[in-house]
C-alpha atoms as a PDB file:
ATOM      1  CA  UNK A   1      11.064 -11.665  17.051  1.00  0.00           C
ATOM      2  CA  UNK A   2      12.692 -13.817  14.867  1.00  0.00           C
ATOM      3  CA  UNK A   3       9.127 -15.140  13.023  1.00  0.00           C
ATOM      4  CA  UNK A   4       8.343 -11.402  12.950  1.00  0.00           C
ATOM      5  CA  UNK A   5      11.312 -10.862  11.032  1.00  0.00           C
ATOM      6  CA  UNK A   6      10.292 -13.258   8.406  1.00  0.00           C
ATOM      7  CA  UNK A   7       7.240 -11.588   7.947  1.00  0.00           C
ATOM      8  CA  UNK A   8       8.588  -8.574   6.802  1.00  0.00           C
ATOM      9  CA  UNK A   9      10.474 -10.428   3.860  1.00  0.00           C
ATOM     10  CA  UNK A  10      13.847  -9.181   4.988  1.00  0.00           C
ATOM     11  CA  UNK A  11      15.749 -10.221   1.575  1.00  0.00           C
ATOM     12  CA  UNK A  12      13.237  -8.015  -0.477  1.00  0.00           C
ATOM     13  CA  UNK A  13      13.125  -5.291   1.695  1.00  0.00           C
ATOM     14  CA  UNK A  14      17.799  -5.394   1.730  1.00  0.00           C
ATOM     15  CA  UNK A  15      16.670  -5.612  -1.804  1.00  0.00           C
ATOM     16  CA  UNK A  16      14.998  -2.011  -1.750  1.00  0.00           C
ATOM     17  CA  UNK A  17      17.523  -0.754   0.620  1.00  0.00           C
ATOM     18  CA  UNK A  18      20.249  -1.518  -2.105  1.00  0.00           C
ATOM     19  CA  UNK A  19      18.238  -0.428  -4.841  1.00  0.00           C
ATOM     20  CA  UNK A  20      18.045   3.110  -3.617  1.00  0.00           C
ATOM     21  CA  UNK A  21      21.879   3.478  -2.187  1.00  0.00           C
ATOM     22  CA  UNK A  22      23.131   1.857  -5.518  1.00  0.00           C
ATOM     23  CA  UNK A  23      20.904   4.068  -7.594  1.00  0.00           C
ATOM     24  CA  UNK A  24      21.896   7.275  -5.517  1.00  0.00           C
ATOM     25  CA  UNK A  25      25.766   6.304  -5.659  1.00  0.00           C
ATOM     26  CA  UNK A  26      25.684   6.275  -9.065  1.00  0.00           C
ATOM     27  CA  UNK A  27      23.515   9.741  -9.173  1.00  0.00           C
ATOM     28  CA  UNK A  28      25.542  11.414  -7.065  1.00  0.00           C
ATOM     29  CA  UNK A  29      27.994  11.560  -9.205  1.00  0.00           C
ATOM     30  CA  UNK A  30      26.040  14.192 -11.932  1.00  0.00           C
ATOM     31  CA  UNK A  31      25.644  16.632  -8.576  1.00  0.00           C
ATOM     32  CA  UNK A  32      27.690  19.414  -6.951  1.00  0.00           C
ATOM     33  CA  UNK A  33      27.417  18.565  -2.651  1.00  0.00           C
ATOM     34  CA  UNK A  34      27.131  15.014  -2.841  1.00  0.00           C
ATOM     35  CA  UNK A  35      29.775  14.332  -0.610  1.00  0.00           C
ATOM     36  CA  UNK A  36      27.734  16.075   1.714  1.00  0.00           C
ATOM     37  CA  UNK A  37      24.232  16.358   1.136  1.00  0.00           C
ATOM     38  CA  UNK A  38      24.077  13.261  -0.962  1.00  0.00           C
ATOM     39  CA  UNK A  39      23.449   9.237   0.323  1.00  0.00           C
ATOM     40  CA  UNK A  40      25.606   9.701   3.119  1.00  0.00           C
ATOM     41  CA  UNK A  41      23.090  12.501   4.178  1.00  0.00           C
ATOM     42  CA  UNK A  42      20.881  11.518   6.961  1.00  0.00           C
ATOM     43  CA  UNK A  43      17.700  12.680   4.873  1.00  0.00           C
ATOM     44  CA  UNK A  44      18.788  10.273   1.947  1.00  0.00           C
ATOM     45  CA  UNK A  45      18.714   7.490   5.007  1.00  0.00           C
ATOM     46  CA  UNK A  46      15.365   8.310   6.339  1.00  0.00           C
ATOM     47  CA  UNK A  47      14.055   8.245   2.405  1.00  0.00           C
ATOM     48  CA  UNK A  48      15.143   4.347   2.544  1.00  0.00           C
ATOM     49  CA  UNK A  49      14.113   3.544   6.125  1.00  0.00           C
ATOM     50  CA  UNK A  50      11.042   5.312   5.423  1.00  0.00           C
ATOM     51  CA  UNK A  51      10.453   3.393   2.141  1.00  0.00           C
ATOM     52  CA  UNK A  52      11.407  -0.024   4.209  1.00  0.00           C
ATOM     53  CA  UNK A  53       9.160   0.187   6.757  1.00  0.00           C
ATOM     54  CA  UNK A  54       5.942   0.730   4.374  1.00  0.00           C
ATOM     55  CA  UNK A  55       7.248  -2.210   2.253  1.00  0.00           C
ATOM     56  CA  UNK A  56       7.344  -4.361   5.355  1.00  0.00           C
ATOM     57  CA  UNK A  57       3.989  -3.086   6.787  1.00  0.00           C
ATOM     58  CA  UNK A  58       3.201  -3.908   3.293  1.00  0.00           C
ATOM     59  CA  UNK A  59       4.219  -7.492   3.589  1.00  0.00           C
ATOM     60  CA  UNK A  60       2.826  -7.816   7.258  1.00  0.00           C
ATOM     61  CA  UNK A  61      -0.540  -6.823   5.825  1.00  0.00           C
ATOM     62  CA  UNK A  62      -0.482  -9.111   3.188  1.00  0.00           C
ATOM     63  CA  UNK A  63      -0.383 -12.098   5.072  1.00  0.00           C
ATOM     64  CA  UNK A  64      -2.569 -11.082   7.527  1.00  0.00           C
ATOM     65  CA  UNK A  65      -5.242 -10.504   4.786  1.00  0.00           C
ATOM     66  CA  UNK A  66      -4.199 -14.542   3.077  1.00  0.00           C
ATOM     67  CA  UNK A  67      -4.573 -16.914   6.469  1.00  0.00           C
ATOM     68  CA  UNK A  68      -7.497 -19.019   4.838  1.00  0.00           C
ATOM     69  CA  UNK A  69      -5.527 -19.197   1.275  1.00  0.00           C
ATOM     70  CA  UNK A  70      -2.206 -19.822   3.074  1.00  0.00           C
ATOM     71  CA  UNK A  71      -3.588 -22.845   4.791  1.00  0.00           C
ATOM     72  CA  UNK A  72      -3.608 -24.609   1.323  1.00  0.00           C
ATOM     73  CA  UNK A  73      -1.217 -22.881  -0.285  1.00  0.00           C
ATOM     74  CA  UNK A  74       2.207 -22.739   1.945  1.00  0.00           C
ATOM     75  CA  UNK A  75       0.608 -24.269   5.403  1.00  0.00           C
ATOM     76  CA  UNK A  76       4.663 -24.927   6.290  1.00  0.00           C
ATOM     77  CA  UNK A  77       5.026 -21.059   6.026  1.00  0.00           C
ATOM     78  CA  UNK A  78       2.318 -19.530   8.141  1.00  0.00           C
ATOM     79  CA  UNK A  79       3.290 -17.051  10.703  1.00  0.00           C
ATOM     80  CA  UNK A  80       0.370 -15.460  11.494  1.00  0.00           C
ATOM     81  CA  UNK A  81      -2.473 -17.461  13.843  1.00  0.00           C
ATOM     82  CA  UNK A  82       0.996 -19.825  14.557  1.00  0.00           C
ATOM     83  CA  UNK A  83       3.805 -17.751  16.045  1.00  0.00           C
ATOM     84  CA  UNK A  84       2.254 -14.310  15.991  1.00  0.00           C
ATOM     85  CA  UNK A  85      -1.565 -13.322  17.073  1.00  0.00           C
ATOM     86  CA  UNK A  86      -3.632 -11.750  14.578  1.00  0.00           C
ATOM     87  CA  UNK A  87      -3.931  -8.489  16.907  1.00  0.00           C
ATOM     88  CA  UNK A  88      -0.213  -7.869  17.085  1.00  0.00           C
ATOM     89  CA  UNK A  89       0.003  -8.106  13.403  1.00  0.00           C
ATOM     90  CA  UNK A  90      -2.201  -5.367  12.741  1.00  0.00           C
ATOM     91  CA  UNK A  91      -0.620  -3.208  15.256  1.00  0.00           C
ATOM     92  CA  UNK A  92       2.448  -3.322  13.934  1.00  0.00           C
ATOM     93  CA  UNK A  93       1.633  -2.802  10.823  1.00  0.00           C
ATOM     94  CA  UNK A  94      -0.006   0.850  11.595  1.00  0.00           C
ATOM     95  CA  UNK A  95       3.212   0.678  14.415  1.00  0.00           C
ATOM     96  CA  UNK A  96       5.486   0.792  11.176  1.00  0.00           C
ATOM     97  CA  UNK A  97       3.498   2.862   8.880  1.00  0.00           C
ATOM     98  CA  UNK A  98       2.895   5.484  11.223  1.00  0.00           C
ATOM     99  CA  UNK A  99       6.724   6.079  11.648  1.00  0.00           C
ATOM    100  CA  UNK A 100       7.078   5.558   8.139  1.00  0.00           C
ATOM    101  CA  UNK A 101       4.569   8.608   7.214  1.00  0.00           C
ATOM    102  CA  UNK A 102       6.204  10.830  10.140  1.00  0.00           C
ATOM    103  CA  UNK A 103       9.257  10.420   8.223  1.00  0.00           C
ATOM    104  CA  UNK A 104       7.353  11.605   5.059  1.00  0.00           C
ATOM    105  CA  UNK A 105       5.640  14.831   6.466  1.00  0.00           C
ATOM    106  CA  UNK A 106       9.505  15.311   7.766  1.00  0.00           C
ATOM    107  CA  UNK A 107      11.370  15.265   4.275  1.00  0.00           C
ATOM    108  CA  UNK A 108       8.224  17.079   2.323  1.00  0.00           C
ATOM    109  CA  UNK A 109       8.996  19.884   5.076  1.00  0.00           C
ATOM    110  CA  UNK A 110      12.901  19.659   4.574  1.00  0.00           C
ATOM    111  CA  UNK A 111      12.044  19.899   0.628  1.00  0.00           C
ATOM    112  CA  UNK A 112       9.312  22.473   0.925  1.00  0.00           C
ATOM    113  CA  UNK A 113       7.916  19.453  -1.317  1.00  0.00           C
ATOM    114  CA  UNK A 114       4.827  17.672  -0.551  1.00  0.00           C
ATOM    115  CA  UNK A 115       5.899  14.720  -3.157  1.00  0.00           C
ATOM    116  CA  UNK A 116       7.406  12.200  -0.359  1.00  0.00           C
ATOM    117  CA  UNK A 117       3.277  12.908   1.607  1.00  0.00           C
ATOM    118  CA  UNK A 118       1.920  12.646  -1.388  1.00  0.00           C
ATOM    119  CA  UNK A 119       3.947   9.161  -2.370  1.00  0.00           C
ATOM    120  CA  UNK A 120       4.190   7.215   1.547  1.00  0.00           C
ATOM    121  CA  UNK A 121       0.142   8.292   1.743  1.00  0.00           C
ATOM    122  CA  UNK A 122      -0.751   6.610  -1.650  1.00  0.00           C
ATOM    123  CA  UNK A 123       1.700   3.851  -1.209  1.00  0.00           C
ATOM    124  CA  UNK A 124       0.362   2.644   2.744  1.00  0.00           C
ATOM    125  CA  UNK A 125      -3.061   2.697   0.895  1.00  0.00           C
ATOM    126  CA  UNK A 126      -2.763   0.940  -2.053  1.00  0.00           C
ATOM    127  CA  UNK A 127      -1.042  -1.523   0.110  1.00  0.00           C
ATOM    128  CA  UNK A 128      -3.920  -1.916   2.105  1.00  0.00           C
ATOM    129  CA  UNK A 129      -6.280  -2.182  -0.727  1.00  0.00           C
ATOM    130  CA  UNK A 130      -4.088  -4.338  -2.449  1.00  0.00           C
ATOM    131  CA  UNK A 131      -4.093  -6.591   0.631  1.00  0.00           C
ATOM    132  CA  UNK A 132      -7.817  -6.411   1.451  1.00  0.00           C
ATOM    133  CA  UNK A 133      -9.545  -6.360  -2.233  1.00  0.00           C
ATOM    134  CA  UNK A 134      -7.618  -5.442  -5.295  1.00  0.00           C
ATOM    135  CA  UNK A 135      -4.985  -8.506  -4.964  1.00  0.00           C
ATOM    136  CA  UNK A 136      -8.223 -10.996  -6.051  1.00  0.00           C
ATOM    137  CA  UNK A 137      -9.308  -8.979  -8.919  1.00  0.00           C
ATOM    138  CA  UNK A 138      -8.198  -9.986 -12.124  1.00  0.00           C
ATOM    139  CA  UNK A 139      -4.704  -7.396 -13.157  1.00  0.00           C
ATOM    140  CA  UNK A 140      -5.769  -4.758 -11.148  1.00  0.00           C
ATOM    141  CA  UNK A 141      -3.288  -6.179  -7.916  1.00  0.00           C
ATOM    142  CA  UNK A 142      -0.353  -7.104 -10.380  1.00  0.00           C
ATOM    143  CA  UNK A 143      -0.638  -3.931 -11.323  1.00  0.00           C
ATOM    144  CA  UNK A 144      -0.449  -2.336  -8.263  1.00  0.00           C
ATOM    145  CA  UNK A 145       2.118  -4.509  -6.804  1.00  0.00           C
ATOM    146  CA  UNK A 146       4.294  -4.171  -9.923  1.00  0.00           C
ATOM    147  CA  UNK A 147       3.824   0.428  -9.773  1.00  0.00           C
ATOM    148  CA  UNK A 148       4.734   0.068  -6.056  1.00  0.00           C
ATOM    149  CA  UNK A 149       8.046  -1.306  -7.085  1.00  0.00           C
ATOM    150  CA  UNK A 150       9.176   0.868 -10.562  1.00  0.00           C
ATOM    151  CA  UNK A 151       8.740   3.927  -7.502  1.00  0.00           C
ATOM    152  CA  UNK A 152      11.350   2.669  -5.988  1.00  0.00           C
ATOM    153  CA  UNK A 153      13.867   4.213  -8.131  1.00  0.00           C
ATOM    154  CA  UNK A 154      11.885   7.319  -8.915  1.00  0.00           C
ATOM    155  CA  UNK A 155      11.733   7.700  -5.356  1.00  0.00           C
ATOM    156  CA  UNK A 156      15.405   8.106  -5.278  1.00  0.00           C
ATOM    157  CA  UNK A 157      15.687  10.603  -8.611  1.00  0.00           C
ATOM    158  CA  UNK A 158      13.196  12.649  -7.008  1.00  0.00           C
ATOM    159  CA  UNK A 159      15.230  13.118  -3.895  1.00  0.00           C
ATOM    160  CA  UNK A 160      18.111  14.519  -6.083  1.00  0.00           C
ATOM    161  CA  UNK A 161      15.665  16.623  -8.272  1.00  0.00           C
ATOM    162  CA  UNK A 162      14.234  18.521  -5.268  1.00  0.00           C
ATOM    163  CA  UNK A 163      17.119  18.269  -2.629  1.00  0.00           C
ATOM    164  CA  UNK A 164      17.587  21.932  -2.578  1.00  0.00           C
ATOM    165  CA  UNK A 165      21.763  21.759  -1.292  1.00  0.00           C
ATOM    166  CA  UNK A 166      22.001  19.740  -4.685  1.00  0.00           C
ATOM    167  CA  UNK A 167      22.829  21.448  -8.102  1.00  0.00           C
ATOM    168  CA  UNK A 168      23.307  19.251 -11.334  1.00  0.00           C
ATOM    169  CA  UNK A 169      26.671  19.054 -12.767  1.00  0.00           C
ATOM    170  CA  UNK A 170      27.260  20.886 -16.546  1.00  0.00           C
ATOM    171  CA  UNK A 171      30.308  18.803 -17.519  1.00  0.00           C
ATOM    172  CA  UNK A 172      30.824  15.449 -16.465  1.00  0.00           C
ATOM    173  CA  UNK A 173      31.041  11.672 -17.388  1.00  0.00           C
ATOM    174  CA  UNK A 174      27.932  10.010 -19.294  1.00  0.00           C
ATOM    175  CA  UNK A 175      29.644   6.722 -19.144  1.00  0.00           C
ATOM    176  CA  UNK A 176      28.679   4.119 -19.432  1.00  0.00           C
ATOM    177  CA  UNK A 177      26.663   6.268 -21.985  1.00  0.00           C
ATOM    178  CA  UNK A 178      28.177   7.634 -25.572  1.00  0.00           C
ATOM    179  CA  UNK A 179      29.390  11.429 -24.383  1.00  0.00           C
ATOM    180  CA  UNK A 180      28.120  12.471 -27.917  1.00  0.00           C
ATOM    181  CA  UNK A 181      24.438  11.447 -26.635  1.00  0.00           C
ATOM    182  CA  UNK A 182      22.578  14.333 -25.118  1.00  0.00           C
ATOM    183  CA  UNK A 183      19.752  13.691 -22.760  1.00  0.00           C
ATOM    184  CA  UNK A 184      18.767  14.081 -19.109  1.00  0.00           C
ATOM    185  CA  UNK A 185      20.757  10.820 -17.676  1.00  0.00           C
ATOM    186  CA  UNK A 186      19.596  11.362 -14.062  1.00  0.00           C
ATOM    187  CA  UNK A 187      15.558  11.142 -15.222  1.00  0.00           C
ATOM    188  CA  UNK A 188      16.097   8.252 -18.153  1.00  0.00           C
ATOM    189  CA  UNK A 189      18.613   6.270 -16.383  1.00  0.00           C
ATOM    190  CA  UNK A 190      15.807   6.072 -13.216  1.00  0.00           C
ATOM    191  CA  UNK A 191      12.559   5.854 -15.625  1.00  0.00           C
ATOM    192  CA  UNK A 192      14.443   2.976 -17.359  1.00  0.00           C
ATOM    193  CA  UNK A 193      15.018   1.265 -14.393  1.00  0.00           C
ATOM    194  CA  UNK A 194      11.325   1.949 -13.371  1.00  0.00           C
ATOM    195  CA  UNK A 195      10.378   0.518 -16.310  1.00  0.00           C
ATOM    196  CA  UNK A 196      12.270  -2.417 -16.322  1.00  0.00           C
ATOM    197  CA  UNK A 197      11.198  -3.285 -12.168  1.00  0.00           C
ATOM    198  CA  UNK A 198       7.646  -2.939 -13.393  1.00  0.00           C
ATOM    199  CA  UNK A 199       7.392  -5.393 -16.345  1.00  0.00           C
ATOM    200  CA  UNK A 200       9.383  -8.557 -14.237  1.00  0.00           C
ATOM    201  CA  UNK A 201       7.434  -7.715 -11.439  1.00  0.00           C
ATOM    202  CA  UNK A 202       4.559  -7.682 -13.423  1.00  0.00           C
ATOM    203  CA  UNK A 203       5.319 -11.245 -14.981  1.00  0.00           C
ATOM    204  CA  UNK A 204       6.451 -12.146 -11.529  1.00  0.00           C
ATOM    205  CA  UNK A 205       3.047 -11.608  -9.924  1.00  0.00           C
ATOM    206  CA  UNK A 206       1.041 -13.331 -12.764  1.00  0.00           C
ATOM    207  CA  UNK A 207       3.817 -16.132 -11.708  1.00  0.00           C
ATOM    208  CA  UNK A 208       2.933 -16.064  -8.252  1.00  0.00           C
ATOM    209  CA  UNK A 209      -0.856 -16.322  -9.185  1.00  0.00           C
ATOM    210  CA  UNK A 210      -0.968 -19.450 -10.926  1.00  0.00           C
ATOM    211  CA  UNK A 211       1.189 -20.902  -7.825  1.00  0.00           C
ATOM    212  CA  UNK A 212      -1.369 -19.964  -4.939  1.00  0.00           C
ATOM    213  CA  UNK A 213      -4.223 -20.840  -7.893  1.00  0.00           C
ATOM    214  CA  UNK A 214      -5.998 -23.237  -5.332  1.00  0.00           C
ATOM    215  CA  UNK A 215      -6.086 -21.022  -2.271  1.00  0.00           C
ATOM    216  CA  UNK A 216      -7.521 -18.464  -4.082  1.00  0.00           C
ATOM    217  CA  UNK A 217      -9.905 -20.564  -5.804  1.00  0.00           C
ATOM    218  CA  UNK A 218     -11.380 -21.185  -1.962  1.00  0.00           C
ATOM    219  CA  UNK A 219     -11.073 -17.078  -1.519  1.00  0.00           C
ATOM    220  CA  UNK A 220     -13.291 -16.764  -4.840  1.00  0.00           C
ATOM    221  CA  UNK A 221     -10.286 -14.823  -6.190  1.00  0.00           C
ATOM    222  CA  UNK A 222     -10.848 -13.777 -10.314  1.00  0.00           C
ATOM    223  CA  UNK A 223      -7.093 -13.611 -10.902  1.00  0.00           C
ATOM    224  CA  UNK A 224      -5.364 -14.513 -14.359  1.00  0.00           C
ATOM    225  CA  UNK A 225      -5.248 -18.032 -13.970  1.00  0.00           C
ATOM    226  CA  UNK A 226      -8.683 -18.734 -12.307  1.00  0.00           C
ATOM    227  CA  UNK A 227     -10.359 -16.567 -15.042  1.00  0.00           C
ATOM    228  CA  UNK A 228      -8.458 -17.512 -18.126  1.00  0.00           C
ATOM    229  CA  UNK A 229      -7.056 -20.820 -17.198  1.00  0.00           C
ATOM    230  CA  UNK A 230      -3.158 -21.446 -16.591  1.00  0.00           C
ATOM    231  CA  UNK A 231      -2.166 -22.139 -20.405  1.00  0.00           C
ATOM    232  CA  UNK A 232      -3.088 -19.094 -21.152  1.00  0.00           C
ATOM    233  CA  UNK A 233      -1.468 -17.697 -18.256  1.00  0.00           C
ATOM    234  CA  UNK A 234       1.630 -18.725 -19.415  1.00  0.00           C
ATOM    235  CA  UNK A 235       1.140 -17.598 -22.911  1.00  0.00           C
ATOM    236  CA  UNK A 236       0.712 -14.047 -21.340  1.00  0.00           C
ATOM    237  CA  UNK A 237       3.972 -14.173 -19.321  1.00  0.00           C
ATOM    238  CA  UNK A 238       6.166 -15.538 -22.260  1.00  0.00           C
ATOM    239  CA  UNK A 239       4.739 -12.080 -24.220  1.00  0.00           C
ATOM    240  CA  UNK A 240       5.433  -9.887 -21.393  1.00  0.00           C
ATOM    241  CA  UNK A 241       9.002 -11.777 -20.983  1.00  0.00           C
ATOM    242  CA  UNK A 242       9.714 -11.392 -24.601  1.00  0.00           C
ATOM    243  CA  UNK A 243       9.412  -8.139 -24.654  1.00  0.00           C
ATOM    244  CA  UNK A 244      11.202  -7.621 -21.660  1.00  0.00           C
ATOM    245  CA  UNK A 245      14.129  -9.251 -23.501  1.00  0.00           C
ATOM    246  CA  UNK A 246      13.573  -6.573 -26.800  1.00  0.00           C
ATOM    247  CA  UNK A 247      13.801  -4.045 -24.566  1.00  0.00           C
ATOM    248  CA  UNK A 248      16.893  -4.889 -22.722  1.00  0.00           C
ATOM    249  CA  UNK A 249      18.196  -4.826 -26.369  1.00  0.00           C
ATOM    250  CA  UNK A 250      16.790  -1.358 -27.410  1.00  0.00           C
ATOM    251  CA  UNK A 251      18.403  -0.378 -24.111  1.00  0.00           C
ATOM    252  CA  UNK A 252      21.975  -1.314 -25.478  1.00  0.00           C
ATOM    253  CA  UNK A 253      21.033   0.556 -28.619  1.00  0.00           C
ATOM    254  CA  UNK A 254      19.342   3.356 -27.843  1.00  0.00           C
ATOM    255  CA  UNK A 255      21.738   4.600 -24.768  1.00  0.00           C
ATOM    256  CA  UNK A 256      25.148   3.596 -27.441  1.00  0.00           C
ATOM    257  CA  UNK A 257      26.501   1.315 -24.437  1.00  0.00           C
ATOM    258  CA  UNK A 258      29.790   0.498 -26.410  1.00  0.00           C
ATOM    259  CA  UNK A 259      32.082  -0.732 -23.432  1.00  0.00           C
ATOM    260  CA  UNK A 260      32.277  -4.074 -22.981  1.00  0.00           C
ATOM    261  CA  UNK A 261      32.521  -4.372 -19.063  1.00  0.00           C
ATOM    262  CA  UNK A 262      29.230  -2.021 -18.775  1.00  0.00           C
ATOM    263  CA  UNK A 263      27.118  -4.520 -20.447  1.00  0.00           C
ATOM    264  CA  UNK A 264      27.652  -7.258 -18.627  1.00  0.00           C
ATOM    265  CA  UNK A 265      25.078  -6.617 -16.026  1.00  0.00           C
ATOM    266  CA  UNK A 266      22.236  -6.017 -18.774  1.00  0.00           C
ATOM    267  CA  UNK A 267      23.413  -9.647 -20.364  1.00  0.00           C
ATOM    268  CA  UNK A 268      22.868 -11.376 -17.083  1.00  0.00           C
ATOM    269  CA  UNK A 269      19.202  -9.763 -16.940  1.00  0.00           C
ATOM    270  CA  UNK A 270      19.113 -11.318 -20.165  1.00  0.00           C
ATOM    271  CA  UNK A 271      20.489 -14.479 -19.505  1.00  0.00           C
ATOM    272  CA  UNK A 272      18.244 -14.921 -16.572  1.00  0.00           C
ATOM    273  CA  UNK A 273      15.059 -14.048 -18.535  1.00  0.00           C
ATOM    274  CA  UNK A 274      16.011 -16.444 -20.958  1.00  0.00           C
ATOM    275  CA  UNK A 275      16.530 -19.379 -18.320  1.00  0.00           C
ATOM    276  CA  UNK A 276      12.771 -18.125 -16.794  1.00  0.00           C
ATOM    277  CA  UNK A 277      10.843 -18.256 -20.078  1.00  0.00           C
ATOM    278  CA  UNK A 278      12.846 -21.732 -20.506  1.00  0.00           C
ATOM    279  CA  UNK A 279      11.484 -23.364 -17.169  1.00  0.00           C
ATOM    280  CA  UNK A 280       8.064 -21.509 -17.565  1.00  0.00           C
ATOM    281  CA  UNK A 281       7.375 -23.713 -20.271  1.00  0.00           C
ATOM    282  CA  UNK A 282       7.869 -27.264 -18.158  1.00  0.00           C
ATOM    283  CA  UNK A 283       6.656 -25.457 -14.942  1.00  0.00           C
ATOM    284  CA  UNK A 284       4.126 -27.785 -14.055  1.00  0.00           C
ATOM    285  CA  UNK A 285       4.091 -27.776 -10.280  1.00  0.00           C
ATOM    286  CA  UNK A 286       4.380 -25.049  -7.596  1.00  0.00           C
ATOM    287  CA  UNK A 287       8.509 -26.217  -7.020  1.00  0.00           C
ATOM    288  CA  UNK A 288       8.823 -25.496 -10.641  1.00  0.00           C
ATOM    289  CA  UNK A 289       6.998 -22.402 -10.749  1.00  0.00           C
ATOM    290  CA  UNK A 290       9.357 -21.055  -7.834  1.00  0.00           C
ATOM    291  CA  UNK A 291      12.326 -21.695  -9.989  1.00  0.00           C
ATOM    292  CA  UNK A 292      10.724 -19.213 -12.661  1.00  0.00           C
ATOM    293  CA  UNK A 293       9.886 -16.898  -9.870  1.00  0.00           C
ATOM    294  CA  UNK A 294      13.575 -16.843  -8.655  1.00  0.00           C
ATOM    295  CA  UNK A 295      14.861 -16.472 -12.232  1.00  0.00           C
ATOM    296  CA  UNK A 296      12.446 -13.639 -12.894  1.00  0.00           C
ATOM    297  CA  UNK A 297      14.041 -12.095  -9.315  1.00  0.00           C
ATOM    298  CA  UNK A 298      17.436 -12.557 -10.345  1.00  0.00           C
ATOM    299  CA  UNK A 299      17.307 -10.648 -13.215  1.00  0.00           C
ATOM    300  CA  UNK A 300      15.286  -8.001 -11.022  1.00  0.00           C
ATOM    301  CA  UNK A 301      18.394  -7.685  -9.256  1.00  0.00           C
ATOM    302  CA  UNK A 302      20.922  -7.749 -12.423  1.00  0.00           C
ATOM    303  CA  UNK A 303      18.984  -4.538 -13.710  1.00  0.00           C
ATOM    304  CA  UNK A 304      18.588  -2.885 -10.527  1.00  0.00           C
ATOM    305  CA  UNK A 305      21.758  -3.441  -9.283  1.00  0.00           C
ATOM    306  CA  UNK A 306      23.066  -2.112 -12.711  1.00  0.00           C
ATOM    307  CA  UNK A 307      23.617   1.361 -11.560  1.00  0.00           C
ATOM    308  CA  UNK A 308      25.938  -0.040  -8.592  1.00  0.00           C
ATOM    309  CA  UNK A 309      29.016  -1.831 -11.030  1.00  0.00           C
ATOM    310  CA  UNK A 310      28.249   1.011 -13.605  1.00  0.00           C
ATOM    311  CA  UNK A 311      29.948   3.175 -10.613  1.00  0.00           C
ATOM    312  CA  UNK A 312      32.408   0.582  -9.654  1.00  0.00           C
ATOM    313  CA  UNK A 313      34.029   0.699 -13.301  1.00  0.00           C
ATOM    314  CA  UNK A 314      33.976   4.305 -13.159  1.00  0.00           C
ATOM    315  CA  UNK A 315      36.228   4.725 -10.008  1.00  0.00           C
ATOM    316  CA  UNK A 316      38.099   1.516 -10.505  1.00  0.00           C
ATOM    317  CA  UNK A 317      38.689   3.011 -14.591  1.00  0.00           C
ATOM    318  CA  UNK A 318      39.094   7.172 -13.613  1.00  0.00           C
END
């Protein structure tokens, strides 16, 4: 059980899980029934579990798909063909995507919505074909990978957008927005946030490519680094990590974040950036690309997490 466990990727899928609860306490807040029909509803939990489980059916699949490049690239970590047969992983990953999707033809019938069937069905199958094909093709799996993560927290603004026992608020607090700055907070705040998980996942991937470089080599893979070569690789990740530091920036600007405390989350995305374009450039080795991976992660978390000590200063504050 315990080897099954670590196949799922348990830290990134209590990543998701906090994701969407911190995302939807700080939501909640801009709704009338929240306390009710918000994320202590039991719908709101079976949007996460649901969104769990086809993350680690994801994972499951993943490595069931990479025994022959796993050999060379992380032999110490194999799990499948070592503590768990081939067959079982395959059944339970339809096991858990199965439940998943019975989840999703349950909310799109709660919601008279067929967005959550329309979202689990795409997701389980670009998983698959991520897994299977698209992961050794050159962008098209970073891609992927990266989309599957910025709907996340669209998943989450959709759930308050459609929940029919939820009504948006006229008059209440923007903060940590200027009051004086009139947009849809609820749609931005999430797309931002999208946006954001998409371009370090992005880099993050492209990261992850040039470390399994030789096991893919043996799988014929044409990612980024086999095709273009790992210099410029790297070249391509310090571009997209630049601009990931302009636009936590234009964030600051464009949204008028004036308090001090509220910031402080978007300067240790920063920070961490920083600190992952700095050990990108003497990454040499697959130890010192993991460092840039868990720097890249980090500030994942700072931005996503964002949302959660937003909501802390505002009941802590009044």
């Amino acid at each position: 059980m315990i080897h099954f466990l670590r196949l799922t990727r348990p830290v990134n899928l209590a990543i998701t899980a906090m994701t969407m609860y911190g995302l939807g306490w700080y939501l909640e807040g801009y709704y009338a029934n929240s306390e009710q029909y918000g994320i202590r509803s039991f719908s709101f939990f079976l949007l996460v579990f649901s969104t769990v489980l086809i993350a680690a059916a994801g994972n499951v699949i993943n490595d069931y798909f990479d025994v022959k490049a796993d050999r060379i690239n992380k032999p110490e970590k194999m799990i499948i063909g070592v503590h768990l047969k081939r067959r079982w992983a395959i059944i339970s990953h339809w096991g858990l995507n199965i439940v998943a999707f019975s989840i999703a033809i349950y909310l799109s019938w709660l919601f008279n919505s067929f967005w959550y069937l329309f979202i689990h069905l795409l997701s389980i199958n670009l998983l698959w074909g991520y897994s299977s094909y698209f992961k050794r093709k050159m962008l098209i799996g970073n891609f992927i990978i990266a989309g599957l993560t910025a709907l996340v927290p669209i998943l989450v603004s959709l759930y308050f957008h459609i929940n029919p026992k939820l009504s948006l608020l006229p008059d209440v607090s923007h903060f940590p927005f200027s009051e004086d700055f009139s947009f849809d907070i609820v749609l931005n705040v999430s797309l931002t946030i999208a946006i954001f998980a998409f371009v370090l996942n992005l880099v993050r991937e492209i990261v992850k490519d040039i470390q399994d470089i030789e096991g893919d080599k043996l799988l014929r893979a044409k990612t980024i680094p086999i095709v273009l070569g790992i210099k410029t690789t790297k070249i391509i990740c310090y571009l997209i990590l630049t601009g990931t530091l302009a636009s936590l920036f234009y964030f600051e600007m464009f949204y008028s974040i004036s308090d001090f405390n509220a910031m402080i989350p978007i300067w240790l995305a920063t920070g961490f950036v920083l600190a992952a374009i700095f050990l990108l450039v003497f990454a040499t080795n697959r130890t010192g690309l993991k460092r840039v991976d868990l720097f890249i992660k980090l500030a994942m978390v700072a931005g996503l997490l964002a949302p959660v000590y937003w909501k802390y200063l505002i009941l802590t504050h009044g």
